[in-house]
Protein backbone atom coordinates (compact mmCIF):
# COMPACT_ATOMS: atom_id res chain seq x y z
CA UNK A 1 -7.34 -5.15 -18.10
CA UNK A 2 -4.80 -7.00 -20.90
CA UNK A 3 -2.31 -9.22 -19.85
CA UNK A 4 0.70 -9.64 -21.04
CA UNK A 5 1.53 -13.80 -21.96
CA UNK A 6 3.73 -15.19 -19.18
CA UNK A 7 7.51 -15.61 -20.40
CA UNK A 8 7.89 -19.16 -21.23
CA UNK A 9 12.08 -20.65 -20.54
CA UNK A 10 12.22 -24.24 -20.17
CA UNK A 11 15.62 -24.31 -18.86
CA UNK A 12 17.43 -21.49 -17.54
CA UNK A 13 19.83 -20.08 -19.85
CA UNK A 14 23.26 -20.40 -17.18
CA UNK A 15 22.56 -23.99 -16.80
CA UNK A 16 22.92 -24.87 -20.49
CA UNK A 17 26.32 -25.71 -21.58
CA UNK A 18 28.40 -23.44 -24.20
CA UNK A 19 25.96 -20.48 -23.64
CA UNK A 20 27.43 -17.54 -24.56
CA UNK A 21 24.84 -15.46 -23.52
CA UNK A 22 21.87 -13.26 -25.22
CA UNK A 23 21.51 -12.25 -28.46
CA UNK A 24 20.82 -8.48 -29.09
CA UNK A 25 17.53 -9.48 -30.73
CA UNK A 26 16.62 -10.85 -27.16
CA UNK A 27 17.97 -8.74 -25.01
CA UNK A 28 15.64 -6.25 -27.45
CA UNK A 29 12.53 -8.69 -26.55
CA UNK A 30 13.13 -9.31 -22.74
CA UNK A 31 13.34 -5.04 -22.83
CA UNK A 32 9.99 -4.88 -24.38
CA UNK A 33 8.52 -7.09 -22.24
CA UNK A 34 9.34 -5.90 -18.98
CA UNK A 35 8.64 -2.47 -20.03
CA UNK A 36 5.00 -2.94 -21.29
CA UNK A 37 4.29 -5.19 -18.46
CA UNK A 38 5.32 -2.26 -15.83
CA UNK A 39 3.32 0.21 -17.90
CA UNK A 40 0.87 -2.30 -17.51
CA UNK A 41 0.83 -2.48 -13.32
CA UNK A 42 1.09 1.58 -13.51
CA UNK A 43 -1.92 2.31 -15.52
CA UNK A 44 -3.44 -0.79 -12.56
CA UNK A 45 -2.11 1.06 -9.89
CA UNK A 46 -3.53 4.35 -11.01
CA UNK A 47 -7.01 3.21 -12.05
CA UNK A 48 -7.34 1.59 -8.50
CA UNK A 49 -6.22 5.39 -7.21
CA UNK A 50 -9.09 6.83 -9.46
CA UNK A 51 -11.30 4.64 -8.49
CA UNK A 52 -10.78 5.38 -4.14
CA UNK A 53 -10.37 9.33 -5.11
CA UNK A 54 -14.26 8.69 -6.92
CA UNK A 55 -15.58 6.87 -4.26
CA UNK A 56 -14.38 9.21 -1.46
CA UNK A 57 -17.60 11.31 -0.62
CA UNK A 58 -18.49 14.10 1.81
CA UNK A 59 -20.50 11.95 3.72
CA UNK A 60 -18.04 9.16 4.21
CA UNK A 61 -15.45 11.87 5.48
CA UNK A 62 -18.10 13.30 7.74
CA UNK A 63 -18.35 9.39 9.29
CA UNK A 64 -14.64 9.26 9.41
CA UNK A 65 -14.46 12.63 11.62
CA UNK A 66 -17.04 11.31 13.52
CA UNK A 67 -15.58 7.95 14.61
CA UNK A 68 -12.27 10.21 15.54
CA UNK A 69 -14.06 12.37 17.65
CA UNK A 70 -15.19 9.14 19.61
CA UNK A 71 -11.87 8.05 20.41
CA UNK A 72 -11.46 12.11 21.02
CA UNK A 73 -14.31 12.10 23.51
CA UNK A 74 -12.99 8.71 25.20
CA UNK A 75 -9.30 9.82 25.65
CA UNK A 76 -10.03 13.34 27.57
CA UNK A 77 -12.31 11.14 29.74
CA UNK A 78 -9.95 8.49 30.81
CA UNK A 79 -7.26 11.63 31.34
CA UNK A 80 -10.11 13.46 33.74
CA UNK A 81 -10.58 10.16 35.36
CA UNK A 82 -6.70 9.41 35.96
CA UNK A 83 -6.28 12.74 36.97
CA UNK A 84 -9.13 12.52 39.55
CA UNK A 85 -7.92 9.17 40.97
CA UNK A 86 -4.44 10.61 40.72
CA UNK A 87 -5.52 13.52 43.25
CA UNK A 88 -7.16 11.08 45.74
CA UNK A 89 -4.56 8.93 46.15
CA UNK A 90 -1.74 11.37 45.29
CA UNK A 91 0.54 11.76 48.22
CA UNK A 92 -0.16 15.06 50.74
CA UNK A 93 2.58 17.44 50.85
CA UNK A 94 3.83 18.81 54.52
């Protein structure tokens, strides 16, 4: 992937006396920059969303239903078995 140079500014510009801020020629720079460099992190970002959508297969969705039909099983078991203990305990009714 290219990257961009890093922006180089010894000083910042508001500390340096009689600045009278940015010429258009840099404000035209600074513009340039920023813009390719978040072109830059979008065409990133999307390549790294290619790249999970490729490596999603049948098979590793299959594994993923799987392990949620675990917790599945687990939770109507623990509701039958609170629901059991619930009725021996429970309080009678006259």
């Amino acid at each position: 992937m290219k990257q961009l140079p890093a922006f180089k500014q010894a000083v910042p510009p508001h500390k340096v006396e009689d600045w009278h801020g940015y010429t258009l020629d840099q404000l035209r720079y600074r513009r340039a920059y920023v813009t390719a460099r978040i072109e830059l992190e979008k065409e990133q970002i999307l390549n790294d969303i290619r790249q999970q959508r490729s490596s999603l297969s049948p098979m590793m969705l299959l594994s993923h239903a799987g392990s949620a039909l675990r917790y599945a099983n687990w939770g109507i078991l623990a509701y039958q078995a609170f629901k059991t203990i619930g009725r021996l305990f429970g309080r009678k009714k006259s």
